[in-house]
PDB file of N, CA and C in Angstrom:
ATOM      1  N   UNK A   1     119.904 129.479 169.842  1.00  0.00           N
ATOM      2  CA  UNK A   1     120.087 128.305 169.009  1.00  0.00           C
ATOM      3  C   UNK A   1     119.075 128.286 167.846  1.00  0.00           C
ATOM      4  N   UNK A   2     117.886 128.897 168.182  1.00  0.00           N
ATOM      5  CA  UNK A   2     116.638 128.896 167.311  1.00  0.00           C
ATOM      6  C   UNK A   2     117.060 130.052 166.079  1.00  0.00           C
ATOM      7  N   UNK A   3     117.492 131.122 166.339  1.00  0.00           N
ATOM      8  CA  UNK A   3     118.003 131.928 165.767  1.00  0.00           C
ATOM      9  C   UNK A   3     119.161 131.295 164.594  1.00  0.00           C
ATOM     10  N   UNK A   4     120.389 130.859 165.188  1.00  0.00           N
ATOM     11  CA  UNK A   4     121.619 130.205 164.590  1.00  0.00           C
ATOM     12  C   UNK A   4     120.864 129.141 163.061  1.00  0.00           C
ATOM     13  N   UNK A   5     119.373 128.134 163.923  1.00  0.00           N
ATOM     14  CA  UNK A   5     119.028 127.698 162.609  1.00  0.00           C
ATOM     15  C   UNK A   5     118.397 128.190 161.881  1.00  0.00           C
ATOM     16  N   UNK A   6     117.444 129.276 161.928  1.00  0.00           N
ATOM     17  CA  UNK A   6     116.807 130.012 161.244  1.00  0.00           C
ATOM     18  C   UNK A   6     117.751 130.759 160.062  1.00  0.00           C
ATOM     19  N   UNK A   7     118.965 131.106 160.514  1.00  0.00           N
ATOM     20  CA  UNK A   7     120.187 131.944 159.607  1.00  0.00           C
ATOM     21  C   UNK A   7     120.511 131.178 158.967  1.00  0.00           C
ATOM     22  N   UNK A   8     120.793 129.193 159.677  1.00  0.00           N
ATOM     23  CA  UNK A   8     121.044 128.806 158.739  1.00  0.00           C
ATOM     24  C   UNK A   8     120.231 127.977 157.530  1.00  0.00           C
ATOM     25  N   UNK A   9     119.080 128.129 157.452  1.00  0.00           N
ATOM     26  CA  UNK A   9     118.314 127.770 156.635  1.00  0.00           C
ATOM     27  C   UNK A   9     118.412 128.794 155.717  1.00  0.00           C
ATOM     28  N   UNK A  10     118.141 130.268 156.310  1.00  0.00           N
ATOM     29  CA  UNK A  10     118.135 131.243 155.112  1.00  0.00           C
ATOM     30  C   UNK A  10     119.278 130.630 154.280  1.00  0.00           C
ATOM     31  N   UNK A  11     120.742 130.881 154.840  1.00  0.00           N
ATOM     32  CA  UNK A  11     121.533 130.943 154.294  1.00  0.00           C
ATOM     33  C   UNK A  11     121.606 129.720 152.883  1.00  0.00           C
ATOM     34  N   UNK A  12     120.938 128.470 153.335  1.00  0.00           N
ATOM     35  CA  UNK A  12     120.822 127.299 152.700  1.00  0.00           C
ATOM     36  C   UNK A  12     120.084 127.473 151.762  1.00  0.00           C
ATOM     37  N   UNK A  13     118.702 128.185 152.012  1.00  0.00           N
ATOM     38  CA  UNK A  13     117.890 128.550 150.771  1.00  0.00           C
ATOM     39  C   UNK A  13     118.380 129.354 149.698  1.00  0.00           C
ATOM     40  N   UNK A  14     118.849 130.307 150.212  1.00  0.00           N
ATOM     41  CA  UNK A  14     120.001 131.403 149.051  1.00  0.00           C
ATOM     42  C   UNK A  14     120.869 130.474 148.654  1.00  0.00           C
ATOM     43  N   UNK A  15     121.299 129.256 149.105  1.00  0.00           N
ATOM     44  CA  UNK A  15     122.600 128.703 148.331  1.00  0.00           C
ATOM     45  C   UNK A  15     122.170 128.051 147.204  1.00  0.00           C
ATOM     46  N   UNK A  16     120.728 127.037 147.722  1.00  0.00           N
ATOM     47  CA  UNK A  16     119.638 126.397 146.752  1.00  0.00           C
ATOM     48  C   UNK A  16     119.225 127.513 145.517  1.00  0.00           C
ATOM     49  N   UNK A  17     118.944 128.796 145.506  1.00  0.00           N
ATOM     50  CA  UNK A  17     118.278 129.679 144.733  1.00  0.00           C
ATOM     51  C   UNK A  17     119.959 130.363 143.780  1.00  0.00           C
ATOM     52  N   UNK A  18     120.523 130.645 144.153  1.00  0.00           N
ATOM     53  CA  UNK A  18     121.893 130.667 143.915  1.00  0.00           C
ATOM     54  C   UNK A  18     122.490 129.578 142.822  1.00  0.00           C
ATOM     55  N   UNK A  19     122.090 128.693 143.294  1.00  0.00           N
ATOM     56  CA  UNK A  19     122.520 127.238 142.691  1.00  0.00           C
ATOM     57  C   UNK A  19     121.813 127.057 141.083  1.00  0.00           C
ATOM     58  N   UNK A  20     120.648 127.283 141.172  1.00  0.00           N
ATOM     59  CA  UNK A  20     119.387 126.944 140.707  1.00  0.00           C
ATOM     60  C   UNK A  20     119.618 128.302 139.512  1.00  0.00           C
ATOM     61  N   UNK A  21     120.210 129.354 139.871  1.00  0.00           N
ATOM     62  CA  UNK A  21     120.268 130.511 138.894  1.00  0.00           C
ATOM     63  C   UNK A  21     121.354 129.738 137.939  1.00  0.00           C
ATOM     64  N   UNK A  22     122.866 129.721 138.519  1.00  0.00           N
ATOM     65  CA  UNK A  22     123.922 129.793 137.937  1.00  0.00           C
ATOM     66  C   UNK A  22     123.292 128.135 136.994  1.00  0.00           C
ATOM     67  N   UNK A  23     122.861 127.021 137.818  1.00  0.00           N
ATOM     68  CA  UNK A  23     122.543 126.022 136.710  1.00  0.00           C
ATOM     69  C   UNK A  23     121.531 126.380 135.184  1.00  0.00           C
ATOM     70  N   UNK A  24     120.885 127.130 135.332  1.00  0.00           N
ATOM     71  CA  UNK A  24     119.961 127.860 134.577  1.00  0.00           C
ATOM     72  C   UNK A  24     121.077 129.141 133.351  1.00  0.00           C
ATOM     73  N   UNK A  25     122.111 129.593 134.224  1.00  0.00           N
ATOM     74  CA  UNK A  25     122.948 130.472 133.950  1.00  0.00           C
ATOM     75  C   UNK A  25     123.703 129.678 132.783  1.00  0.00           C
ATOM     76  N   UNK A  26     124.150 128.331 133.387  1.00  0.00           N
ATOM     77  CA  UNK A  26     125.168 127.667 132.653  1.00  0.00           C
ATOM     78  C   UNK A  26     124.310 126.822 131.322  1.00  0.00           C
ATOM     79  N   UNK A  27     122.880 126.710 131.452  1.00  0.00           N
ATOM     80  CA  UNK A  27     122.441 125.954 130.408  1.00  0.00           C
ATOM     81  C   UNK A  27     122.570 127.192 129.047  1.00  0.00           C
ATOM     82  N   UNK A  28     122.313 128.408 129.571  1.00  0.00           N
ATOM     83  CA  UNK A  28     121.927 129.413 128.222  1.00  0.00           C
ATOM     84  C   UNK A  28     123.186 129.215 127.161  1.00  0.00           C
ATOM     85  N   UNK A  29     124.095 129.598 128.819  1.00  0.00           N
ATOM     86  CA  UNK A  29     125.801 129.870 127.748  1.00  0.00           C
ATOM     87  C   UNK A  29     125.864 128.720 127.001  1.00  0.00           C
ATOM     88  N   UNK A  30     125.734 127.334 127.704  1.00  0.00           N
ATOM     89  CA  UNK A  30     125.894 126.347 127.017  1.00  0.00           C
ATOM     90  C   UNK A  30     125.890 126.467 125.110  1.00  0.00           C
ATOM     91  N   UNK A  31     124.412 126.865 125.151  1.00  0.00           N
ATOM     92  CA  UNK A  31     123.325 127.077 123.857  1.00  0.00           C
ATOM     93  C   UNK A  31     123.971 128.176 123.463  1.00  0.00           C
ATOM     94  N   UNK A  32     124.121 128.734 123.871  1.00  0.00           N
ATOM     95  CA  UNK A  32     125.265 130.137 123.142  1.00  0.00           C
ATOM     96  C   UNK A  32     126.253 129.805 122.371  1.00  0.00           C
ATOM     97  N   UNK A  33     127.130 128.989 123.419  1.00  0.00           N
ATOM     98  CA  UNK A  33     128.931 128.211 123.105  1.00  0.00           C
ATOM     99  C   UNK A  33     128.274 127.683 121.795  1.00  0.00           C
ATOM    100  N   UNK A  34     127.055 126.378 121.608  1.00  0.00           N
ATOM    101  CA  UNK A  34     127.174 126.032 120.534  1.00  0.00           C
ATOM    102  C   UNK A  34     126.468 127.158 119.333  1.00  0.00           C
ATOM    103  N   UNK A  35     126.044 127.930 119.415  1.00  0.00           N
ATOM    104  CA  UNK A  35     125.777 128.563 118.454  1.00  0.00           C
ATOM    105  C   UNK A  35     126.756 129.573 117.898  1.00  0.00           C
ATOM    106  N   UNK A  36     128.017 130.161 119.025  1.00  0.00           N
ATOM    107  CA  UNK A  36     129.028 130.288 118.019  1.00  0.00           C
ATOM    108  C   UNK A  36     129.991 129.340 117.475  1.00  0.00           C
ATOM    109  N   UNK A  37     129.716 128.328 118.438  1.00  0.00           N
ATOM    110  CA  UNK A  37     130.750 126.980 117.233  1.00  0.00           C
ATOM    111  C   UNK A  37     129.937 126.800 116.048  1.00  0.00           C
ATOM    112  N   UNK A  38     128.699 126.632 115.900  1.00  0.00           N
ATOM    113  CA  UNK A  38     128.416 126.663 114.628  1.00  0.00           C
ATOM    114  C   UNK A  38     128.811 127.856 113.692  1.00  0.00           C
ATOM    115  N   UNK A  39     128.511 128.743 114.688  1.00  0.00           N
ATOM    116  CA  UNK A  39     128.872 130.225 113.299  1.00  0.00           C
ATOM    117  C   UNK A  39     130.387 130.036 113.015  1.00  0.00           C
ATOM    118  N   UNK A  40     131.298 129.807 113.894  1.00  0.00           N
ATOM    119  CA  UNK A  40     132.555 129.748 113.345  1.00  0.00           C
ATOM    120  C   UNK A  40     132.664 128.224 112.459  1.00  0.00           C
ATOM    121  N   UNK A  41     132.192 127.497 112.801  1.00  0.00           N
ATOM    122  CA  UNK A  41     132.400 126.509 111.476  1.00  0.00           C
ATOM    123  C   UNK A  41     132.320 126.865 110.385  1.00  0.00           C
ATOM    124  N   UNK A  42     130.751 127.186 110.481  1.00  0.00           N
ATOM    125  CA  UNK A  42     130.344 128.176 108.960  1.00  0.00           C
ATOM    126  C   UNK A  42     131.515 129.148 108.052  1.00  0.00           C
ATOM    127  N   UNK A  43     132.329 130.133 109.155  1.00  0.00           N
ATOM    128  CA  UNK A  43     133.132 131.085 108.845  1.00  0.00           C
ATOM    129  C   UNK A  43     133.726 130.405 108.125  1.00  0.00           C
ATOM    130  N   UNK A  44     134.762 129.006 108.911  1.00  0.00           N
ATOM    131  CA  UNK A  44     135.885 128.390 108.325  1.00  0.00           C
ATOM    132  C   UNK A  44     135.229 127.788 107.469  1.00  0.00           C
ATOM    133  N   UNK A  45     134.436 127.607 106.918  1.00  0.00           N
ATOM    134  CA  UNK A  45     134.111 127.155 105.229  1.00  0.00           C
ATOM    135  C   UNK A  45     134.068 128.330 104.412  1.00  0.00           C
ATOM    136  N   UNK A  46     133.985 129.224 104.743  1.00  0.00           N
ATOM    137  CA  UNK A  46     133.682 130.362 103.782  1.00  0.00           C
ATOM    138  C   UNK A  46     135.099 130.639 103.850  1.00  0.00           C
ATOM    139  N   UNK A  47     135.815 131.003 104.597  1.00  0.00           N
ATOM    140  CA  UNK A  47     137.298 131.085 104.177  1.00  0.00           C
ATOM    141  C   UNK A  47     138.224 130.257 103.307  1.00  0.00           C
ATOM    142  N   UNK A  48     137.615 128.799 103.860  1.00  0.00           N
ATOM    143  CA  UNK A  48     138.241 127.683 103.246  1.00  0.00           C
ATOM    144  C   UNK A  48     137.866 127.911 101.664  1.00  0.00           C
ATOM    145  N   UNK A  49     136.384 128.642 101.257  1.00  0.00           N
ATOM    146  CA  UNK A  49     136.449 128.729 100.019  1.00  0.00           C
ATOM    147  C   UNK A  49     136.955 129.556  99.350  1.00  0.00           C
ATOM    148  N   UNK A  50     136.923 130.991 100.189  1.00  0.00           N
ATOM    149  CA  UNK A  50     137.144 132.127  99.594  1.00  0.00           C
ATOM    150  C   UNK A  50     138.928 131.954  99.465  1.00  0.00           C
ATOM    151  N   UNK A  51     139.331 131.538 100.017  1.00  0.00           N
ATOM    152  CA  UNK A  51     141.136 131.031 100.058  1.00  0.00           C
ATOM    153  C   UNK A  51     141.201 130.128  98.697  1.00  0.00           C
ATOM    154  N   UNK A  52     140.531 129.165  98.665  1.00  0.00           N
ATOM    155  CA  UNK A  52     140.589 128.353  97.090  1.00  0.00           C
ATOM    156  C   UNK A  52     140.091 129.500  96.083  1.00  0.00           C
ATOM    157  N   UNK A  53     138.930 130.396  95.792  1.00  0.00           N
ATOM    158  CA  UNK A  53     138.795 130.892  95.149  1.00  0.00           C
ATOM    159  C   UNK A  53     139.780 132.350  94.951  1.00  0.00           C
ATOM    160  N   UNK A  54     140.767 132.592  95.597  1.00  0.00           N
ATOM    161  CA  UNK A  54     141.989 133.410  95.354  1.00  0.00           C
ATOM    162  C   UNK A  54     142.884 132.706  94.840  1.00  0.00           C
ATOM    163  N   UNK A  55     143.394 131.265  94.810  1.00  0.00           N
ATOM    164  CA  UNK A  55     144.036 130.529  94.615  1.00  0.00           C
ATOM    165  C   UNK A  55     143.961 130.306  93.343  1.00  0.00           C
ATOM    166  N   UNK A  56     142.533 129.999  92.959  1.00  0.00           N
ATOM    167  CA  UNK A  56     142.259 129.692  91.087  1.00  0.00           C
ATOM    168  C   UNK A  56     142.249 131.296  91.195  1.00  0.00           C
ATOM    169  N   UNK A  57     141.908 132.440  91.447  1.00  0.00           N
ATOM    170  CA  UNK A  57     141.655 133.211  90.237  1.00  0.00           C
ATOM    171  C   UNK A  57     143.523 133.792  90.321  1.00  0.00           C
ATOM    172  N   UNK A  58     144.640 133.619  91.250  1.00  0.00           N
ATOM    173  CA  UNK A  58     145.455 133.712  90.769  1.00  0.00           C
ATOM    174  C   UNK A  58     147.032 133.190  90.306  1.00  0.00           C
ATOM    175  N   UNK A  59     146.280 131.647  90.024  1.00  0.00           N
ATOM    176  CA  UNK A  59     146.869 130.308  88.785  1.00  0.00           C
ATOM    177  C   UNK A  59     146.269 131.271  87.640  1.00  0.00           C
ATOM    178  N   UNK A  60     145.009 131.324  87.238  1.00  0.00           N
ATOM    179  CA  UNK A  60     144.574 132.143  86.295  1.00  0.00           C
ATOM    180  C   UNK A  60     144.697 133.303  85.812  1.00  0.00           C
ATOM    181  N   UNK A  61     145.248 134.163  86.363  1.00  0.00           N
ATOM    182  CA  UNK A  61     146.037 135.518  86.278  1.00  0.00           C
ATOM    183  C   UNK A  61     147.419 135.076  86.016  1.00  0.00           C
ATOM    184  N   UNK A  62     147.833 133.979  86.620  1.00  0.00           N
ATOM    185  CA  UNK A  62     149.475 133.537  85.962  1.00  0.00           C
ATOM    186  C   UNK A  62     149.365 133.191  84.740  1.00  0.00           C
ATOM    187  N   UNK A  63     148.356 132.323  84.683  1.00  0.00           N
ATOM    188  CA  UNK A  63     148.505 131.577  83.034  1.00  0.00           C
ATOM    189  C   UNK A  63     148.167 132.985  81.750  1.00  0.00           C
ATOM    190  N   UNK A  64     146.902 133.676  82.579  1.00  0.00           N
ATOM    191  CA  UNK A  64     147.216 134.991  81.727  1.00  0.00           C
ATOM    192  C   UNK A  64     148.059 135.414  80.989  1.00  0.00           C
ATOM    193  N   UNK A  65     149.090 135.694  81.805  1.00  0.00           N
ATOM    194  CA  UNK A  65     150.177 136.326  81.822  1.00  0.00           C
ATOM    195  C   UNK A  65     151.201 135.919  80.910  1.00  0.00           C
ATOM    196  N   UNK A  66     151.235 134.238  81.185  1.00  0.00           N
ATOM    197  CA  UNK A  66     152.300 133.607  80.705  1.00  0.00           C
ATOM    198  C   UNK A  66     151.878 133.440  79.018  1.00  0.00           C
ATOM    199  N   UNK A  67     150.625 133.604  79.017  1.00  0.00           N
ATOM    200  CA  UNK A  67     149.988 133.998  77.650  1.00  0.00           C
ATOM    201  C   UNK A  67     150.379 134.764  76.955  1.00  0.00           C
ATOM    202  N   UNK A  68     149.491 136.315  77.504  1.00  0.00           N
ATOM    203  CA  UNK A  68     150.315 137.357  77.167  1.00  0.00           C
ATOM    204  C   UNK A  68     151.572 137.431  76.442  1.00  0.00           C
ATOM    205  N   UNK A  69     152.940 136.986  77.445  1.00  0.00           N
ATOM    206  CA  UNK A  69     154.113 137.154  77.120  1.00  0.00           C
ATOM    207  C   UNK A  69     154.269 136.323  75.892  1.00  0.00           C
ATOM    208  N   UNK A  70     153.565 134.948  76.018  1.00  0.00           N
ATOM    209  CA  UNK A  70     154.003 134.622  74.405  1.00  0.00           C
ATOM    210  C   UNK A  70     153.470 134.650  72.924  1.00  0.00           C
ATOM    211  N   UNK A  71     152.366 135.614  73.561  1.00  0.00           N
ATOM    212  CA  UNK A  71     151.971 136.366  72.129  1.00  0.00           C
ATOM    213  C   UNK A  71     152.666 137.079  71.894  1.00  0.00           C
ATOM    214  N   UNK A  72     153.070 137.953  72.676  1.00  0.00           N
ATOM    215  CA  UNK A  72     154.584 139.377  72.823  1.00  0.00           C
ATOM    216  C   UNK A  72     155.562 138.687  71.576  1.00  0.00           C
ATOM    217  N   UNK A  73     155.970 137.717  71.958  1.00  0.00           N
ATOM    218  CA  UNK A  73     157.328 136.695  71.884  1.00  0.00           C
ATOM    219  C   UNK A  73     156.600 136.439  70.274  1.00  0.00           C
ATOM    220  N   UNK A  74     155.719 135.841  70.642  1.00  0.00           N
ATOM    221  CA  UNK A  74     155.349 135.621  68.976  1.00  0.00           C
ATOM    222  C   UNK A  74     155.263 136.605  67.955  1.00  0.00           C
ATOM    223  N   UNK A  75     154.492 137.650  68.197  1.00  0.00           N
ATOM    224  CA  UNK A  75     154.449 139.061  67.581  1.00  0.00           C
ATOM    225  C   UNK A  75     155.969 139.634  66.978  1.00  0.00           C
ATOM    226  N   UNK A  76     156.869 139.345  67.936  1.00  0.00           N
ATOM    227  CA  UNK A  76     158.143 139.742  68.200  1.00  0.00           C
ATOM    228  C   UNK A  76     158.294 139.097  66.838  1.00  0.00           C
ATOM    229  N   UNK A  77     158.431 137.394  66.834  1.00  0.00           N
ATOM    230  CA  UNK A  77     159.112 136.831  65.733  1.00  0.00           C
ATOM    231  C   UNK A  77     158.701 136.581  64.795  1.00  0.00           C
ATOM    232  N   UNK A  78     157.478 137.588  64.182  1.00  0.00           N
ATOM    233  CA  UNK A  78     157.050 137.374  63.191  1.00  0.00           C
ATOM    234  C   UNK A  78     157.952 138.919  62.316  1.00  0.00           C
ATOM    235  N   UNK A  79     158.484 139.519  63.286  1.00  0.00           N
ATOM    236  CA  UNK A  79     158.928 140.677  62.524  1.00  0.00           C
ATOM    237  C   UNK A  79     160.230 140.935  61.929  1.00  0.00           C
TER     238      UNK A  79
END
């Protein structure tokens, strides 16, 4: 019987030390999780800009264009 509690104390202490890791385990990730939610926030702003800044530079390559052609057009009818 002395035996049976002795095993089961070990066993109790490993569950306590066990316990005590994975809570320790779960605070790091925690601090992890938020440090890639921050980095991905960050990302999605830089996309969010770099997506607007493809956007103006190609409205601005259209209007170029639409330039271009009517200097063409003009050139054309001056001749």
């Amino acid at each position: 019987m002395l035996k049976y509690l002795l095993d089961l104390a070990k066993w109790l202490f490993g569950l306590t030390q066990e316990t005590e890791r994975n809570k320790s385990d779960i605070k790091e990730l925690r601090a992890e999780l938020k440090d890639i939610r921050e980095a991905f926030h960050q990302l999605t702003l830089v996309v969010h800009r770099l997506s607007f800044e493809v956007s103006r530079v190609s409205e601005n390559e259209k209007q170029e264009r639409q330039k271009t052609i009517l200097e063409l057009e003009n050139a054309l009818l001056q001749f």
